[in-house]
Structure formats: structure tokens, C-alpha cells
Protein backbone atom coordinates (compact mmCIF):
# COMPACT_ATOMS: atom_id res chain seq x y z
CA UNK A 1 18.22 10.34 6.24
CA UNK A 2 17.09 6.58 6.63
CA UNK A 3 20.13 4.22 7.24
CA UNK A 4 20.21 0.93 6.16
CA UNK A 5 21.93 -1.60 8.29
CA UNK A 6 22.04 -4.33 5.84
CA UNK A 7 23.30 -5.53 2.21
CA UNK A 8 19.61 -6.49 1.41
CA UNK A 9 18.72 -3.21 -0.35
CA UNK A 10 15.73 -3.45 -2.69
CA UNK A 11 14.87 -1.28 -5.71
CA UNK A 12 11.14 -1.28 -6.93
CA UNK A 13 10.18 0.54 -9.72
CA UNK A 14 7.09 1.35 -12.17
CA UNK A 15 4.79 3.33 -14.18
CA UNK A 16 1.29 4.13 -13.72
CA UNK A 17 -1.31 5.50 -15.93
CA UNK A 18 -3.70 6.95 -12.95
CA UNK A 19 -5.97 8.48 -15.32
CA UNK A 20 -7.26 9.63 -18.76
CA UNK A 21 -10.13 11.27 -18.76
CA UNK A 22 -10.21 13.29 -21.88
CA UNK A 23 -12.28 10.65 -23.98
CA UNK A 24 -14.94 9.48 -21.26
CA UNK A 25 -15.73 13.30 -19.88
CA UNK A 26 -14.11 12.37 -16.65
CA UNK A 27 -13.93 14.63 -13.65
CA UNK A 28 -10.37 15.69 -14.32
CA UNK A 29 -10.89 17.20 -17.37
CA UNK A 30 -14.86 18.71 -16.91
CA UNK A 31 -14.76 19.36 -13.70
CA UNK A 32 -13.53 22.23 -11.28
CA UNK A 33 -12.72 22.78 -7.66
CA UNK A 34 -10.61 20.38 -5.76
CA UNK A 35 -10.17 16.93 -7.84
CA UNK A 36 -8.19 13.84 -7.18
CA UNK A 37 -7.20 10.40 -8.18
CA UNK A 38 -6.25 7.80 -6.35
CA UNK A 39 -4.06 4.87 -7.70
CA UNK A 40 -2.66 1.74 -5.44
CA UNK A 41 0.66 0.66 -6.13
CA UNK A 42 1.83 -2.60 -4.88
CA UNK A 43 5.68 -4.26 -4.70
CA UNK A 44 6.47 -7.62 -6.12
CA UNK A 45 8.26 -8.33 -2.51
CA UNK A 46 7.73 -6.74 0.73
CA UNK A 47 9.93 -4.73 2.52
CA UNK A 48 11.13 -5.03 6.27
CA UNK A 49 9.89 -1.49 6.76
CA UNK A 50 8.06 1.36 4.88
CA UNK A 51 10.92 2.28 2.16
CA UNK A 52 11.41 5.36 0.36
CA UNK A 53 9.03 6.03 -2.16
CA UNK A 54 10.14 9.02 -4.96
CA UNK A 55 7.18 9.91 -7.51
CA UNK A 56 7.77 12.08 -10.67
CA UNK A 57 5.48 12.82 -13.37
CA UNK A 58 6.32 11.09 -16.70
CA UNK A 59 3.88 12.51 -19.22
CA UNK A 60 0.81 14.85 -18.77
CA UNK A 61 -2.03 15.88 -20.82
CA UNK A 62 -3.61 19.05 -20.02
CA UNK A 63 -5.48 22.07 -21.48
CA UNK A 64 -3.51 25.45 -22.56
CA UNK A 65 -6.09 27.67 -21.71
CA UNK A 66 -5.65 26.93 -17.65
CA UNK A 67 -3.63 26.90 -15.34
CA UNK A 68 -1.45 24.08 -14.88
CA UNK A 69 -1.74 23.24 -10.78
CA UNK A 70 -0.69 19.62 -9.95
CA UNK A 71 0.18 17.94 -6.69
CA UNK A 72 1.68 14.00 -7.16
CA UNK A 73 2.64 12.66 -3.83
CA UNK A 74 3.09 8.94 -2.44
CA UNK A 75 0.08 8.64 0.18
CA UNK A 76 0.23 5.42 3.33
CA UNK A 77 3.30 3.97 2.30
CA UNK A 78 4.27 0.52 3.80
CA UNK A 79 5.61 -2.77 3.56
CA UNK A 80 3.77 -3.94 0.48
CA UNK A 81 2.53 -0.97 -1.40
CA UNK A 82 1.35 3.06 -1.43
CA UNK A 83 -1.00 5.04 -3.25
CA UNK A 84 0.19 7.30 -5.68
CA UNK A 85 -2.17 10.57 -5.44
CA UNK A 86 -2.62 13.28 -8.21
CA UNK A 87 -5.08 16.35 -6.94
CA UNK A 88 -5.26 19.44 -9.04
CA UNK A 89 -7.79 22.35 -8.12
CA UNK A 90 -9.64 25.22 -9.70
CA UNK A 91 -10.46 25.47 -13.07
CA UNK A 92 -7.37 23.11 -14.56
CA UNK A 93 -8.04 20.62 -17.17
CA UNK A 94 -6.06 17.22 -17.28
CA UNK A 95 -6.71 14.91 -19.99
CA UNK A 96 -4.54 12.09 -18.37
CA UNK A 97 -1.44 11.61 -16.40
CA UNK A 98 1.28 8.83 -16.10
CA UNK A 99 3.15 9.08 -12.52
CA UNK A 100 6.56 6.82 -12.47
CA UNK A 101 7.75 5.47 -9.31
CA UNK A 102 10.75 4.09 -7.31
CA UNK A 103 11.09 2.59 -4.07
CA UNK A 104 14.32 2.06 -1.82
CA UNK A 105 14.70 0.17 1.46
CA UNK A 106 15.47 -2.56 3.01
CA UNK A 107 14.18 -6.01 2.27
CA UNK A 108 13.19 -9.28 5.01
CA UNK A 109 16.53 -11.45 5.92
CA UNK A 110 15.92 -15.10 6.52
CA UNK A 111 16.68 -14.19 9.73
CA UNK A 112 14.10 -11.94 10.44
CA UNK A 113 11.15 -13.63 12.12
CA UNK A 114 8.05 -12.05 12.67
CA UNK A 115 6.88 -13.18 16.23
CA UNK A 116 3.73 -11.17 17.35
């Protein structure tokens, strides 16, 4: 659990269209083996450490005649930002994908001086 020792809670949120690849013949939806994308996320304010980042899939686009396999994570999360990752695998075929977001943790204090 990460405690926060202050009133200076910040909520970030947003949506993110990481890819559609169904019109330009991308990778996601010709390919096969082990695929990903790789979409960088940044917050409007930074945060006094990493916060809590919670992805979810909003809408997806993919072929019935596969298998569905998906894996949506939040990837080097810090002060300012992440990357939201999407990697599917095998034969799956994924037209597009939106990932939402939502961040939690503490923000800077006027206090808080950065010194070194």
C-alpha cells in the first residue's frame, strides 16, 4: 500500500489511442510473433514521487478468427510521465486499441525544495 503523508493528492487522468493499424497494414494487425507498441504518457504537473499508475483497456479492435492475447501495462513510471505498453503475441490480429489511464500520488509542496 503507498501512504500518503499529505493533503496534496493529485489525480491525472487520460485516454490514449496507441494504435490503429487496420487501414495502413501495420504490424499489429499483419504481423505474428511477439508485437508491441509503445506510447509515452506525460502529466500536466509533476509529482513528488512515482504515483500510482492504473491502465484499463477502453475499446479494442481485433479479428474473430484469433485468439484474443493482450498484455496493457504502465512501463518506467515517474515523476512526469510513463509509457503505456500493449504487446500481444502469436497469430492475434488488432486493428487498434485505446488504453485509458489514471494516476494517484502525491504532488510537490511549496515547501519541498529540491537541493542536490
Amino acid at each position: 500500500m503507498k501512504r500518503l503523508r499529505n493533503n496534496l493528492i493529485g489525480i491525472a487522468q487520460g485516454s490514449e489511442v496507441m494504435f490503429e493499424d487496420f487501414d495502413t497494414g501495420g504490424d499489429m494487425w499483419t504481423g505474428t510473433g511477439p508485437r508491441e507498441a509503445w506510447h509515452p504518457v506525460r502529466f500536466s504537473d509533476k509529482y513528488r514521487a512515482p504515483p500510482m499508475v492504473h491502465v484499463s483497456l477502453s475499446m479494442w479492435d481485433m479479428d474473430i478468427s484469433t485468439n484474443h492475447r493482450v498484455d496493457l501495462r504502465a512501463q518506467n513510471v515517474r515523476r512526469d510521465g510513463f509509457e503505456l505498453v500493449f504487446r500481444t503475441w502469436e497469430d492475434s490480429k488488432i486493428a487498434r486499441v485505446r488504453a485509458d489511464w489514471m494516476a494517484i500520488g502525491e504532488l510537490l509542496h511549496e515547501d519541498d525544495w529540491d537541493l542536490y
